[in-house]
Protein backbone atom coordinates (compact mmCIF):
# COMPACT_ATOMS: atom_id res chain seq x y z
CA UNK A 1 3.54 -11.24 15.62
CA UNK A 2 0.42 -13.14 14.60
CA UNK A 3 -0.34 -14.14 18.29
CA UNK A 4 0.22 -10.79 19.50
CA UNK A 5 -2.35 -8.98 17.04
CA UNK A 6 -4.86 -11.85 17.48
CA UNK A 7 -4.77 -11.31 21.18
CA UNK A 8 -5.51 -7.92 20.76
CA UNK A 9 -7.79 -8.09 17.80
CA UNK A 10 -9.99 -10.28 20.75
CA UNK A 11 -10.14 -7.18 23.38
CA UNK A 12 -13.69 -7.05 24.34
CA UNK A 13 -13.31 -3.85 26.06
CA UNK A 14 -11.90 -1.80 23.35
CA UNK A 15 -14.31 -0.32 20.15
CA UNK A 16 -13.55 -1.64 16.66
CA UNK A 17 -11.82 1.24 15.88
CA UNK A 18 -9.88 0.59 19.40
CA UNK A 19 -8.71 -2.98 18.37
CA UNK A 20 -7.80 -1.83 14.98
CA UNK A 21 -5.28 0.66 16.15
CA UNK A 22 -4.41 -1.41 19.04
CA UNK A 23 -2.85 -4.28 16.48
CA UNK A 24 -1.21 -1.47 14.26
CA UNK A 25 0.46 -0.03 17.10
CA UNK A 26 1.51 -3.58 18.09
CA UNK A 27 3.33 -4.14 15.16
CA UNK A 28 5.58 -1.42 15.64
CA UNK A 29 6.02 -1.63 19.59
CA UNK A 30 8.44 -4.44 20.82
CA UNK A 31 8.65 -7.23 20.92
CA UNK A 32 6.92 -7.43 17.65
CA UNK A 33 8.94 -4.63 15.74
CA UNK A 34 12.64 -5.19 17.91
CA UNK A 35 15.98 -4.85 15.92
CA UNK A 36 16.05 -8.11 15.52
CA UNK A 37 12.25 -8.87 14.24
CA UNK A 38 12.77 -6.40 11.45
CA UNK A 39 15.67 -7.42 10.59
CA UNK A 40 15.16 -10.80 10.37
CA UNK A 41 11.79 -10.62 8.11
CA UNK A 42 13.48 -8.32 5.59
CA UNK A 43 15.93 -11.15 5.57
CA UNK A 44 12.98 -13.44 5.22
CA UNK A 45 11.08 -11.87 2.70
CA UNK A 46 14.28 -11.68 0.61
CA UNK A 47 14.94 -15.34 1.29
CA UNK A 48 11.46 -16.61 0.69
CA UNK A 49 11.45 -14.67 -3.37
CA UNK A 50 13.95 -17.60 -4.30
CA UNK A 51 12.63 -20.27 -2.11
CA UNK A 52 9.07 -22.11 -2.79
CA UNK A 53 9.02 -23.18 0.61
CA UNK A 54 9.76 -20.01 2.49
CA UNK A 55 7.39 -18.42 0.02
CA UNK A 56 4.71 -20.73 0.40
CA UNK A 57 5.60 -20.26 4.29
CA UNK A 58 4.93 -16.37 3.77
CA UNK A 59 1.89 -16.81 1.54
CA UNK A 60 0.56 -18.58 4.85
CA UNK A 61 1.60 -15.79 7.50
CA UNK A 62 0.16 -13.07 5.21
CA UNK A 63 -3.12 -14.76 4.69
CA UNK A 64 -3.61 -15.00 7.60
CA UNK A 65 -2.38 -11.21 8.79
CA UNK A 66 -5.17 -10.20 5.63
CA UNK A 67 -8.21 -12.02 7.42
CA UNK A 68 -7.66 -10.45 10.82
CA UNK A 69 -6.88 -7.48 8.81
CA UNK A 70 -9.88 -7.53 7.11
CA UNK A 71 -12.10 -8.35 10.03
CA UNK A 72 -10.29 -5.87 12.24
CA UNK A 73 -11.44 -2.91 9.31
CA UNK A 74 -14.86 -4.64 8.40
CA UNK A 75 -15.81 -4.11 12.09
CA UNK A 76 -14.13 -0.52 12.38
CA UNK A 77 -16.11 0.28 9.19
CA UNK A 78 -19.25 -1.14 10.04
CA UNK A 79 -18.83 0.61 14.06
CA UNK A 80 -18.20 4.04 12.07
CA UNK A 81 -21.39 3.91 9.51
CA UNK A 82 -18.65 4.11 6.50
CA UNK A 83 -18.99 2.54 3.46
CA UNK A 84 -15.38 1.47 2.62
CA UNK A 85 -13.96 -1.17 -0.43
CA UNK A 86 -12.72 -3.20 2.64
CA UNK A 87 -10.27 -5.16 0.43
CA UNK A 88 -8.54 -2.11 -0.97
CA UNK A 89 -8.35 -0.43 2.41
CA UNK A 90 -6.65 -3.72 3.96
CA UNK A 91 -4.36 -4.33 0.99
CA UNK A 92 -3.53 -0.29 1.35
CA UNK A 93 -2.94 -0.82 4.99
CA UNK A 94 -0.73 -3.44 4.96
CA UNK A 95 1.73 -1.65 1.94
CA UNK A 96 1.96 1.33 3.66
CA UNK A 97 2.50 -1.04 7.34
CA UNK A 98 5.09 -3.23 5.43
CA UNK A 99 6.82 0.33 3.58
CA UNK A 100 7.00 1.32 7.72
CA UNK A 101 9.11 -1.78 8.56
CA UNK A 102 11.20 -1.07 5.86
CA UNK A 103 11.90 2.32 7.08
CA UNK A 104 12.58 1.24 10.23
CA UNK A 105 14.83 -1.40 9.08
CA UNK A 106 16.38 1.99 7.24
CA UNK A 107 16.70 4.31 10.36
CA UNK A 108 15.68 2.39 13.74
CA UNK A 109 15.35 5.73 15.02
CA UNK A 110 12.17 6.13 13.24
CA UNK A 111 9.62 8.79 14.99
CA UNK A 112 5.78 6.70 15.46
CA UNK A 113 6.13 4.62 12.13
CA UNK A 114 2.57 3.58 12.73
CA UNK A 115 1.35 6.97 12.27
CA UNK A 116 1.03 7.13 8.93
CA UNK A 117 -1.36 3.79 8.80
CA UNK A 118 -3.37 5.21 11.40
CA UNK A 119 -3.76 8.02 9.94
CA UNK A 120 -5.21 6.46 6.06
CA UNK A 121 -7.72 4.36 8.92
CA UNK A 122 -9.27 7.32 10.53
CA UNK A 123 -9.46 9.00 6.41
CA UNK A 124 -11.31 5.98 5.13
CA UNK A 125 -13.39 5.86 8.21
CA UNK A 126 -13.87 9.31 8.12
CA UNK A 127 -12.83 10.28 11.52
């Protein structure tokens, strides 16, 4: 997943904005968000609550998934003129991306769970 969004989050032809919404697509398009994937990281993220190794493994991914986070919206603000509490809109972001993969570990047949992220983006950007 990482490797995908950091791939993306390096697109030179696409805006700030257009790299932000190109990694939260990303995580919702396969391979990234497959049957499979969401499956198994619910079953990780269960697994790592009772485990100091898987949680110090997850503490790890999601540090690192906050700083491109983080740059991704610092740019995206700073493109737009907006004067955002970065942090806040990152740790927002990722809740309501995480609360997404839930729901599509709920009902795979979920219509554009990244919609709803995109959609907080473009209201603390102001566009």
């Amino acid at each position: 997943m990482l490797r995908v969004m950091d791939r993306l989050a390096d697109q030179t032809d696409l805006t700030a904005a257009g790299r932000l919404d190109a990694v939260i697509r990303a995580a919702f398009d396969p391979p990234v968000s497959s049957a499979t994937n969401v499956s198994a990281w619910l079953g990780f993220w269960h697994a790592a609550r009772n485990d100091k190794r898987l949680r110090a493994i997850n503490r790890s991914i999601y540090q690192r998934y906050r700083d491109l986070m983080t740059r991704l919206v610092h740019d995206a603000a700073v493109e737009a003129g907006a004067d955002v509490d970065v942090p806040e809109v990152v740790s927002t972001l990722i809740s309501l991306m995480d609360g997404a993969w839930v729901n599509l570990a709920i009902d795979a047949g979920t219509d554009a769970p990244e919609a709803s992220s995109m959609a907080y983006v473009r209201l603390m950007m102001g566009r």
